[in-house]
C-alpha atoms as a PDB file:
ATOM      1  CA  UNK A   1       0.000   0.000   0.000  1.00  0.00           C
ATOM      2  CA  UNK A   2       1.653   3.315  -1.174  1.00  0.00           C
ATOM      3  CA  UNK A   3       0.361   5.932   0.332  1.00  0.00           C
ATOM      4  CA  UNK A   4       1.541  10.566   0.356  1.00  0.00           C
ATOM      5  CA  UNK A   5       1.112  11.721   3.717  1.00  0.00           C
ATOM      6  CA  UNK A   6       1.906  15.103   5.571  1.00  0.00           C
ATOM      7  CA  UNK A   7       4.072  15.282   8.738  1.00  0.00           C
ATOM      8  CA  UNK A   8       1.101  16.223  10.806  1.00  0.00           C
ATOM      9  CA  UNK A   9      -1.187  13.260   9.446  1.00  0.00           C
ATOM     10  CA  UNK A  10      -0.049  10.830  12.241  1.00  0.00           C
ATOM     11  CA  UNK A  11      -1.631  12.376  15.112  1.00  0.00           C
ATOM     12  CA  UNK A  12      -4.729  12.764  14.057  1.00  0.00           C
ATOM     13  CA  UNK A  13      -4.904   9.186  11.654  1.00  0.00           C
ATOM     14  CA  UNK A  14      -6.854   7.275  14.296  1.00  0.00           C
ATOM     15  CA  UNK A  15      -9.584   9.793  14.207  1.00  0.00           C
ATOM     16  CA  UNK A  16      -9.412  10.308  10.926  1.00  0.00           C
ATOM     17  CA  UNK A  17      -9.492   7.214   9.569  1.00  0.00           C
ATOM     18  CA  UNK A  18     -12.604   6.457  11.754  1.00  0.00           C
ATOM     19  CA  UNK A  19     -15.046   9.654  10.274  1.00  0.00           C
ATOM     20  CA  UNK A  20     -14.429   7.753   6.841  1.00  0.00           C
ATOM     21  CA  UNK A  21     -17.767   7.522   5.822  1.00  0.00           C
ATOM     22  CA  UNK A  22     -19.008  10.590   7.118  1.00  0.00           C
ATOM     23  CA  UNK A  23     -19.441  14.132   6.081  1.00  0.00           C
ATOM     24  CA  UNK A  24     -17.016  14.674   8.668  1.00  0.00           C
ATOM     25  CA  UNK A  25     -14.140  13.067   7.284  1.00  0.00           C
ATOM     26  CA  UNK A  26     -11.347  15.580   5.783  1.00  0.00           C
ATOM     27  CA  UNK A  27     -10.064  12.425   3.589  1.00  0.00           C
ATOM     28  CA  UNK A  28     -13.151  11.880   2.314  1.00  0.00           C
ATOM     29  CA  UNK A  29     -13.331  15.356   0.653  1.00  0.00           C
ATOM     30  CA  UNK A  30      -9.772  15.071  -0.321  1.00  0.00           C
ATOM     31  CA  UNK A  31     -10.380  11.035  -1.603  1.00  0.00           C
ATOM     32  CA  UNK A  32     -12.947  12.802  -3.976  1.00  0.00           C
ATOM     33  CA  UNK A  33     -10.925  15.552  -5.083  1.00  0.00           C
ATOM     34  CA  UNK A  34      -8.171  12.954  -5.993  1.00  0.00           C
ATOM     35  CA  UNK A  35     -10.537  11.162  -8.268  1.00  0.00           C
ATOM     36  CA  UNK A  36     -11.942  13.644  -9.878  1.00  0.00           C
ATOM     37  CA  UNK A  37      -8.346  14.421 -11.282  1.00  0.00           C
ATOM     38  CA  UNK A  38      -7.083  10.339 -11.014  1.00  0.00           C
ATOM     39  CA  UNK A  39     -10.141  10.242 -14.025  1.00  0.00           C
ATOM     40  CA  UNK A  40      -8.425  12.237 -16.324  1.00  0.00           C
ATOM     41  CA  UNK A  41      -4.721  11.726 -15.330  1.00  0.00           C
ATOM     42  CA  UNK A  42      -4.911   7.886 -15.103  1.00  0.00           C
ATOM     43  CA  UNK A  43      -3.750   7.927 -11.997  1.00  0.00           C
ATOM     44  CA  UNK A  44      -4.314   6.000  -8.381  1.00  0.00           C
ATOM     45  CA  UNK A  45      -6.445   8.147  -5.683  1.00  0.00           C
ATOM     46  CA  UNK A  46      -3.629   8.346  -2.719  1.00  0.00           C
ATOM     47  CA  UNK A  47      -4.755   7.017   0.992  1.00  0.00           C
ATOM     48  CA  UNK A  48      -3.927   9.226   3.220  1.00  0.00           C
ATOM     49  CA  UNK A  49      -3.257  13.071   1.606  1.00  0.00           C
ATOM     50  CA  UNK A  50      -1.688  13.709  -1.411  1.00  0.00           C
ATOM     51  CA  UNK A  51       1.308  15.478  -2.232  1.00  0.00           C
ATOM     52  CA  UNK A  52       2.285  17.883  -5.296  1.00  0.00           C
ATOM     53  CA  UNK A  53       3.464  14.281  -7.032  1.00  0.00           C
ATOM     54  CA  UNK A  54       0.739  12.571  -6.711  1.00  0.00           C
ATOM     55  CA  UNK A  55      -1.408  14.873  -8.604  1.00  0.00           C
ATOM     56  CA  UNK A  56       0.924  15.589 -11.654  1.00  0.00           C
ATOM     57  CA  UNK A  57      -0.556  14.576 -15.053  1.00  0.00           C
ATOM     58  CA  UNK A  58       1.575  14.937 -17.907  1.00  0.00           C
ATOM     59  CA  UNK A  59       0.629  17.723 -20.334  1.00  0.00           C
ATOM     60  CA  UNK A  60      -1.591  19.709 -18.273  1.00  0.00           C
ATOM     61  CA  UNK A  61      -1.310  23.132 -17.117  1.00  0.00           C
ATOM     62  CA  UNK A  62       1.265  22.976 -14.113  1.00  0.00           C
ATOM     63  CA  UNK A  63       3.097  19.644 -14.907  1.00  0.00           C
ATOM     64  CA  UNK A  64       6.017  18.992 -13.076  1.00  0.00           C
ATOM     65  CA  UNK A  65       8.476  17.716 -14.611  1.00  0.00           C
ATOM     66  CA  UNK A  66      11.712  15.848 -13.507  1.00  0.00           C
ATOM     67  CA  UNK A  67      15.561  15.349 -14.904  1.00  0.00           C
ATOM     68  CA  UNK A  68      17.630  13.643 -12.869  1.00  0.00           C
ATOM     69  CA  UNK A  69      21.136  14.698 -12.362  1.00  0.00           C
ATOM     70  CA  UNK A  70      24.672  13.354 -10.519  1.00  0.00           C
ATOM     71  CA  UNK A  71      25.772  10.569  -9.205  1.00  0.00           C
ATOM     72  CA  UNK A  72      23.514   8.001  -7.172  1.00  0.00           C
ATOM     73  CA  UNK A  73      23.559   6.921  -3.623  1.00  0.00           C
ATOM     74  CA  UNK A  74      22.664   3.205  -3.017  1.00  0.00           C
ATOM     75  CA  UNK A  75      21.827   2.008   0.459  1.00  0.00           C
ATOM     76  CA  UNK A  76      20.163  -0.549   2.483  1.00  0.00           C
ATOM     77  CA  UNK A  77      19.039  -0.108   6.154  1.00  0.00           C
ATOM     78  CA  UNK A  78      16.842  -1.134   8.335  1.00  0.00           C
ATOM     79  CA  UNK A  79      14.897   1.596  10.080  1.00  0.00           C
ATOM     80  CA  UNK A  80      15.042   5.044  10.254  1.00  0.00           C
ATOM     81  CA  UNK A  81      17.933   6.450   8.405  1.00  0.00           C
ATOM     82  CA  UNK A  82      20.552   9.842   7.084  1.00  0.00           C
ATOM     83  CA  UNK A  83      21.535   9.047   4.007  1.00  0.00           C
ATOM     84  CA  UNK A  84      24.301  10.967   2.718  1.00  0.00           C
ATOM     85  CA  UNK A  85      24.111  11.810  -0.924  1.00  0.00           C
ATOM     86  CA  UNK A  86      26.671  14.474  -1.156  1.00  0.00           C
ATOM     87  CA  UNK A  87      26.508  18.213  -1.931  1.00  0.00           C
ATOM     88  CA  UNK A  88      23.907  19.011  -4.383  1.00  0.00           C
ATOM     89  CA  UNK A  89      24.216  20.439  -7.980  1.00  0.00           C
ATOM     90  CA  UNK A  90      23.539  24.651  -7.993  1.00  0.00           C
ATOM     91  CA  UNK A  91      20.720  23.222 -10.477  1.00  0.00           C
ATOM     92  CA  UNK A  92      19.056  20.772  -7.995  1.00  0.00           C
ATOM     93  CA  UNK A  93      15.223  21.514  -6.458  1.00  0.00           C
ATOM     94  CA  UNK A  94      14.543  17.398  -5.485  1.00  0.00           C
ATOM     95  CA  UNK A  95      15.450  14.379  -4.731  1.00  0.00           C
ATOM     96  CA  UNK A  96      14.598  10.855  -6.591  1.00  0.00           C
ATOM     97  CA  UNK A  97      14.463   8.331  -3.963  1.00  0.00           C
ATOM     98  CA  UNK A  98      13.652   4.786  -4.977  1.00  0.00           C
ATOM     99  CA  UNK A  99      12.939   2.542  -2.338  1.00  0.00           C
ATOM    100  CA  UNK A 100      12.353  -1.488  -2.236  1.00  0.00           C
ATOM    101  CA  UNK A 101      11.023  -2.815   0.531  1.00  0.00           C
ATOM    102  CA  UNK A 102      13.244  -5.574   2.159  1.00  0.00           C
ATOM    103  CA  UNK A 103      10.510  -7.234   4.635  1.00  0.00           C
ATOM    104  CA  UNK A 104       7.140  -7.375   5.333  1.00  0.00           C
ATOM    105  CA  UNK A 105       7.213  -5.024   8.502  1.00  0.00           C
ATOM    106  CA  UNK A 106       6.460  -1.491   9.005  1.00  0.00           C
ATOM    107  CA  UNK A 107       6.091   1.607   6.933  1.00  0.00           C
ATOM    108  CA  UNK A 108       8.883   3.731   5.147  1.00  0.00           C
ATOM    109  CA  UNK A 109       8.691   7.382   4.139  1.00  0.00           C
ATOM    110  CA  UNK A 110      10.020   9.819   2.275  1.00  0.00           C
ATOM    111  CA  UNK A 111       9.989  13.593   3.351  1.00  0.00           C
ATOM    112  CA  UNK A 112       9.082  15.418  -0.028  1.00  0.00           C
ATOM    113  CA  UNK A 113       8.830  18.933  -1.190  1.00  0.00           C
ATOM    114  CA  UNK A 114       6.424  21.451   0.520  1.00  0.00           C
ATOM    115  CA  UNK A 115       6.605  19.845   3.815  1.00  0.00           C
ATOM    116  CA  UNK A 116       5.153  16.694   2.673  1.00  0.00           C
ATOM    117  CA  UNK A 117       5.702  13.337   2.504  1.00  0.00           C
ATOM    118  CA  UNK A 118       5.338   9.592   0.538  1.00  0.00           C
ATOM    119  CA  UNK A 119       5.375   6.662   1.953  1.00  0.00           C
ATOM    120  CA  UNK A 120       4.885   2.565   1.582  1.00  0.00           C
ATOM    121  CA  UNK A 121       3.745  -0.259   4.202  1.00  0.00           C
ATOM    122  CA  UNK A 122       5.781  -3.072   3.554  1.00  0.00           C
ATOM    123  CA  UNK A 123       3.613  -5.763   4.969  1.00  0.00           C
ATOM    124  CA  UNK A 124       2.827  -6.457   0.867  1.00  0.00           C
ATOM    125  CA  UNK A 125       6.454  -5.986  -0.364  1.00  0.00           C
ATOM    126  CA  UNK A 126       6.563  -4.216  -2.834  1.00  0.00           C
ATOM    127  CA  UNK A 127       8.293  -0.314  -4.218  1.00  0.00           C
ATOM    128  CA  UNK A 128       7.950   3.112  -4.137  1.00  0.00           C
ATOM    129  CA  UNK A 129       9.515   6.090  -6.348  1.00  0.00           C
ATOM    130  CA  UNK A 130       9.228   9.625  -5.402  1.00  0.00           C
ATOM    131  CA  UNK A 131      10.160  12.169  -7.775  1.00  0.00           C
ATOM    132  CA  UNK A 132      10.117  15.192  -5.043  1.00  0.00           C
ATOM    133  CA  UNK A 133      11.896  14.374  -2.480  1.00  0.00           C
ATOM    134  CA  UNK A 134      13.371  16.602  -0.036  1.00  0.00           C
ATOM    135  CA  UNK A 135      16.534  18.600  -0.601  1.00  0.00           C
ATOM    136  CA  UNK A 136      19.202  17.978   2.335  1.00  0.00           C
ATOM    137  CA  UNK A 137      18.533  20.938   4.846  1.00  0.00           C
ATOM    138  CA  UNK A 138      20.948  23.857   4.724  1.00  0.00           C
ATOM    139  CA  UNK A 139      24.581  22.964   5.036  1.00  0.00           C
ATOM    140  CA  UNK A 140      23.743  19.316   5.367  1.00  0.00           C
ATOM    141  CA  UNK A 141      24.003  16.604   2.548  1.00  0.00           C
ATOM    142  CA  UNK A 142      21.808  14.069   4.163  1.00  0.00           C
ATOM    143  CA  UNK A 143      18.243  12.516   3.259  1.00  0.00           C
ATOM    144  CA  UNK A 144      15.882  11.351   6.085  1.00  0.00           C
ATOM    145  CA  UNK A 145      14.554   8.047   5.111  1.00  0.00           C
ATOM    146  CA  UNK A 146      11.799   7.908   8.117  1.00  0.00           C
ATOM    147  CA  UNK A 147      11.105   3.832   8.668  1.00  0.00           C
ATOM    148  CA  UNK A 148       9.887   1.977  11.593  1.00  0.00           C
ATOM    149  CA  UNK A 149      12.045   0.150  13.395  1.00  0.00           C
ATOM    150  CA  UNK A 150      11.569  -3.471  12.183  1.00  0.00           C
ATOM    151  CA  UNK A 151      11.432  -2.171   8.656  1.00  0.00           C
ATOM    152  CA  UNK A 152      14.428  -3.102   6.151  1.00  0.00           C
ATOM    153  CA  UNK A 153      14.736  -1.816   2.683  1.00  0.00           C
ATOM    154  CA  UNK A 154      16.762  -0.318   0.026  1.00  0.00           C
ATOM    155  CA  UNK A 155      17.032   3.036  -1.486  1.00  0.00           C
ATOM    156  CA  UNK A 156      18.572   4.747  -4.260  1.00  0.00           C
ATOM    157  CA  UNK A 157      18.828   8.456  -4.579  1.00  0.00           C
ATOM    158  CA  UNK A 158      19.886  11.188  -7.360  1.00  0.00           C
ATOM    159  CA  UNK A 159      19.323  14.347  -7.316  1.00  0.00           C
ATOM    160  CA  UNK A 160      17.286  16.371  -9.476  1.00  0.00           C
ATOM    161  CA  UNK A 161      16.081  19.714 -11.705  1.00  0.00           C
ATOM    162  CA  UNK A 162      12.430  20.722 -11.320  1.00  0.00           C
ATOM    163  CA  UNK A 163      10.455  22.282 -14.114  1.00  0.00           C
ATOM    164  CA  UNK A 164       6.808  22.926 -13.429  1.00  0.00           C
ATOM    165  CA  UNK A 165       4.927  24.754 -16.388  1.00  0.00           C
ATOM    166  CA  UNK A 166       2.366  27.643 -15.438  1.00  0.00           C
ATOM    167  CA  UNK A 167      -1.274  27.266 -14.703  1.00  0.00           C
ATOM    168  CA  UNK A 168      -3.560  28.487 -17.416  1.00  0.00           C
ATOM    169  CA  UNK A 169      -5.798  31.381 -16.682  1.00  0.00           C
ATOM    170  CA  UNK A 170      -9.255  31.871 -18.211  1.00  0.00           C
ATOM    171  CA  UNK A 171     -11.204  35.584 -18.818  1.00  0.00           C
ATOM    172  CA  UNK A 172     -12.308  35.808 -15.507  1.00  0.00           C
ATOM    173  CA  UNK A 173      -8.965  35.249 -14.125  1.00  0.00           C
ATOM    174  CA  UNK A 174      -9.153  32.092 -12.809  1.00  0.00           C
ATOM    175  CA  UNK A 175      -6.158  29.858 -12.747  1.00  0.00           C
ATOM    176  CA  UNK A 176      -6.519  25.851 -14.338  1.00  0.00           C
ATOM    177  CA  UNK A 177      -4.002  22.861 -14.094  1.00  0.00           C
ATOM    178  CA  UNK A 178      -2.915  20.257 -11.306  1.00  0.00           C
ATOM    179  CA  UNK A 179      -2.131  20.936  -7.948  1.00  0.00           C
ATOM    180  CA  UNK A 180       1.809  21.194  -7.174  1.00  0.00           C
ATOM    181  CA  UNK A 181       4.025  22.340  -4.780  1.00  0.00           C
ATOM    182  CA  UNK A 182       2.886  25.930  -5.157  1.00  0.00           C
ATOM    183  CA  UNK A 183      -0.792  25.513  -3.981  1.00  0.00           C
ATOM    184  CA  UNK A 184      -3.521  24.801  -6.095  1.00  0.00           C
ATOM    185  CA  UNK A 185      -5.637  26.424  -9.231  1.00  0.00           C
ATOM    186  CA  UNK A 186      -9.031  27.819  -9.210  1.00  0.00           C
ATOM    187  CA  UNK A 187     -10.299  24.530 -11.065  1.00  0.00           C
ATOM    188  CA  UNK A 188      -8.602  20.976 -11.576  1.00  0.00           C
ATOM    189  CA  UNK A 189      -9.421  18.481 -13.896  1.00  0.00           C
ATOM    190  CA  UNK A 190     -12.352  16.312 -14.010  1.00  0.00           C
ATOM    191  CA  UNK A 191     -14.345  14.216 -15.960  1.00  0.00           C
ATOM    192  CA  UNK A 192     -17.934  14.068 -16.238  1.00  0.00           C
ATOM    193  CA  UNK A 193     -20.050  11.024 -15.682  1.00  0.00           C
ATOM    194  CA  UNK A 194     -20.599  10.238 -19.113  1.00  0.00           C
ATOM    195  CA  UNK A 195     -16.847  10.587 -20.251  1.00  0.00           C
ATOM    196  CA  UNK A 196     -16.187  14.657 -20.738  1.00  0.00           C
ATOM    197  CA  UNK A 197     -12.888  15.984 -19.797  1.00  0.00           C
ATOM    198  CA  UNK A 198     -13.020  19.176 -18.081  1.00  0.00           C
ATOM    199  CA  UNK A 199     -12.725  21.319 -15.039  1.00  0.00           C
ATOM    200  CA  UNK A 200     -14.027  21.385 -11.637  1.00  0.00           C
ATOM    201  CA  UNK A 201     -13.596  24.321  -9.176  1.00  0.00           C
ATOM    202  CA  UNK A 202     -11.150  23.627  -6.288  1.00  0.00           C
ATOM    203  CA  UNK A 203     -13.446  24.502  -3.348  1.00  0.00           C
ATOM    204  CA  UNK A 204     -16.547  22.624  -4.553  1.00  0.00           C
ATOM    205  CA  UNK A 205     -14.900  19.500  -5.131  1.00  0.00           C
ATOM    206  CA  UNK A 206     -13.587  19.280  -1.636  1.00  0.00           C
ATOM    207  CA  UNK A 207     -16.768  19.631  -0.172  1.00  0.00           C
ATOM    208  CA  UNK A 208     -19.440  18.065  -2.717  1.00  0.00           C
ATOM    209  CA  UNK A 209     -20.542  14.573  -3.673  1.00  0.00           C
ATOM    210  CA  UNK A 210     -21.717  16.147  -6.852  1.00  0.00           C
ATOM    211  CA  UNK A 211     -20.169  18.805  -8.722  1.00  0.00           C
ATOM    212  CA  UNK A 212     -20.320  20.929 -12.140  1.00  0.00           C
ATOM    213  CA  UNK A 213     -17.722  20.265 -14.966  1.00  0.00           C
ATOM    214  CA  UNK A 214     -17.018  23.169 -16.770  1.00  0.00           C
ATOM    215  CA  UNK A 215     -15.222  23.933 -20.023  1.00  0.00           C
ATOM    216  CA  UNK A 216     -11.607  26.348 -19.158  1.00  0.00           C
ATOM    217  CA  UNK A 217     -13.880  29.102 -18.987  1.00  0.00           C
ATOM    218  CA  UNK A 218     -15.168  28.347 -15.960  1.00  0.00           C
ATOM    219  CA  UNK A 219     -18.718  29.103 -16.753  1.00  0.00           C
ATOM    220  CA  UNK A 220     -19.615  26.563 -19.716  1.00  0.00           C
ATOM    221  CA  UNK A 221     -21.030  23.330 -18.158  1.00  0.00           C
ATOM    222  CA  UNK A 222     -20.923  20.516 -19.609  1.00  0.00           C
ATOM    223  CA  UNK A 223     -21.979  18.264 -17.487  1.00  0.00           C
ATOM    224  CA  UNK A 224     -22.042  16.896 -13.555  1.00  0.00           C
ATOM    225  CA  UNK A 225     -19.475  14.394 -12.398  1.00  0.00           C
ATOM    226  CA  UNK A 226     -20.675  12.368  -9.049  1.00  0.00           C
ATOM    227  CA  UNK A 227     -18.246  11.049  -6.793  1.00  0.00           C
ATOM    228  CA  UNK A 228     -19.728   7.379  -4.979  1.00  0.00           C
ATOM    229  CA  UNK A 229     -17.502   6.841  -1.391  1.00  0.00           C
ATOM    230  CA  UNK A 230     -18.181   3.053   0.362  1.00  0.00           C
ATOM    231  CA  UNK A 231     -20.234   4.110   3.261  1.00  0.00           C
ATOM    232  CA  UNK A 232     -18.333   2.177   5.450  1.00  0.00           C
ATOM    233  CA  UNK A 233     -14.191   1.704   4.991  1.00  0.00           C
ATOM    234  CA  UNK A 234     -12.702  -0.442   7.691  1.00  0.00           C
ATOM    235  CA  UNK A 235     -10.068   1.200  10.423  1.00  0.00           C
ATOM    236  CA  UNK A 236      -6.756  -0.583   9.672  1.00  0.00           C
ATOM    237  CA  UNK A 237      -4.884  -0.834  12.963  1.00  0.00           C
ATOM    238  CA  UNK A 238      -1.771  -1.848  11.256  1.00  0.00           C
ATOM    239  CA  UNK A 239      -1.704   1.232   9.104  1.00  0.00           C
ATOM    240  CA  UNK A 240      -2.011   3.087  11.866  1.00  0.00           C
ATOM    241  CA  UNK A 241       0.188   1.589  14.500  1.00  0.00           C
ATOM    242  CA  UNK A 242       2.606   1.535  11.184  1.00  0.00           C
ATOM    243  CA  UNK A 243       2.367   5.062  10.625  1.00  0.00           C
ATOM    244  CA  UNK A 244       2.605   5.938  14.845  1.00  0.00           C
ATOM    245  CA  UNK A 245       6.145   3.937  14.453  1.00  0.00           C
ATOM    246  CA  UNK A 246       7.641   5.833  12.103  1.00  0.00           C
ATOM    247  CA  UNK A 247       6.679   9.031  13.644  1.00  0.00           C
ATOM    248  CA  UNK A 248       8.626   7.897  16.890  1.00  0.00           C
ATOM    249  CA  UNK A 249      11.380   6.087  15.459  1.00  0.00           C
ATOM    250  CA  UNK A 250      14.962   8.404  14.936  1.00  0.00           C
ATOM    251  CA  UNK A 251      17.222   8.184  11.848  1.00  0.00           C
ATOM    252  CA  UNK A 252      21.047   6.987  12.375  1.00  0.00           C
ATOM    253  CA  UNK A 253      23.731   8.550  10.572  1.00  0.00           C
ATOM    254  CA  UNK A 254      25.517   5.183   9.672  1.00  0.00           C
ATOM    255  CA  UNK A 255      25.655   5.637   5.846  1.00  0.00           C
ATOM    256  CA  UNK A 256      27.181   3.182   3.524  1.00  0.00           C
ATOM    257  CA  UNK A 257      28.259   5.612  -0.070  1.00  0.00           C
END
């Protein structure tokens, strides 16, 4: 299970997870949001939040787009880990960070741009690339790999240049395209529920089973698109005890180059 979380997701997963199913449920609204652009990007719905990566769709207004650059950094650890990955290029804004997961314990992570974050359980096996990963902090040349304690796997990392194209902007000023690390436009894409590609507005589609698709304009409908949630999604413990270890576990600096 791959998931893009944000720092402060931990402490509140529990309750979270539980309002699933509810109006009350802040995943919910963004669960719908995600699908409303995972319809015309092709793309998976994330399970927790999603970060500027997950909502990239190549082509559209505010693409991100990714060259890696350098040499790259191969380790494998068990737990939390700094990874040292050497001083970065002048031209760098991200990290790649490829990451296999050794076991079948635990949760890894990767801290990604805009205070944000990807991440994998392992109990399936399985990989996870992120494309934004975190620069090393100021004078540093590390990577936090954030892991729970059990949890072995193997990363590689390069660093990266970052070009992300400008949103469109329509008559009335509003701005279209995908989310990224800047914020978010006025309307995203969505597809109505016959098949149309086009546009829904930001705000409504956090909040609305049922919204309006509109041509760029803004004003030209052309049709409804209806999001359907399961009224009931099971709480998984293990996701969340997975995600409460890797918040308390702390990286080592032992670093094989």
């Amino acid at each position: 299970m791959s998931i893009d979380m944000h720092p402060e997701t931990a402490a509140a997963i529990r309750a979270e997870l539980a309002a699933i199913g509810t109006r009350h449920s802040g995943l919910q609204r963004r669960q719908r949001r995600s699908r409303l652009v995972a319809s015309v990007a092709g793309i998976a719905a994330v399970a927790v939040t999603t970060s500027a990566a997950a909502l990239v769709a190549a082509g559209l207004p505010g693409t991100t787009t990714t060259a890696a650059i350098g040499a790259t950094t191969t380790v494998t650890r068990t737990g939390p880990a700094l990874v040292d990955i050497g001083r970065a290029p002048d031209s760098a804004d991200a990290v790649v960070v490829e990451i296999r997961c050794r076991n079948h314990i635990g949760m890894v992570t990767v801290p990604t741009v805009g205070d944000g974050g990807s991440g994998r359980s392992c109990r399936e096996g399985g990989s996870l690339r992120v494309v934004d990963g975190r620069l090393p902090a100021a004078g540093t040349t590390t990577v936090s790999i954030e892991a729970s304690p059990g949890t072995r796997w193997t990363a590689s990392l390069r660093y990266a240049s970052a070009v992300t194209s400008e949103w469109g902007v329509n008559a009335h000023g509003e701005t279209y395209g995908v989310e990224n690390a800047t914020g978010h436009p006025d309307l995203v894409p969505g597809r109505t529920d016959d098949g149309r590609r086009g546009w829904v507005r930001w705000d409504e589609a956090a909040v609305a089973d049922d919204v309006d698709v509109y041509e760029t304009d803004g004003v030209t409908v052309i049709g409804r698109s209806t999001a359907t949630v399961a009224p009931e999604v099971p709480l998984d413990q293990g996701l969340v005890d997975e995600l409460r270890s890797v918040r308390t576990a702390t990286p080592t600096p032992g670093v094989t180059r």
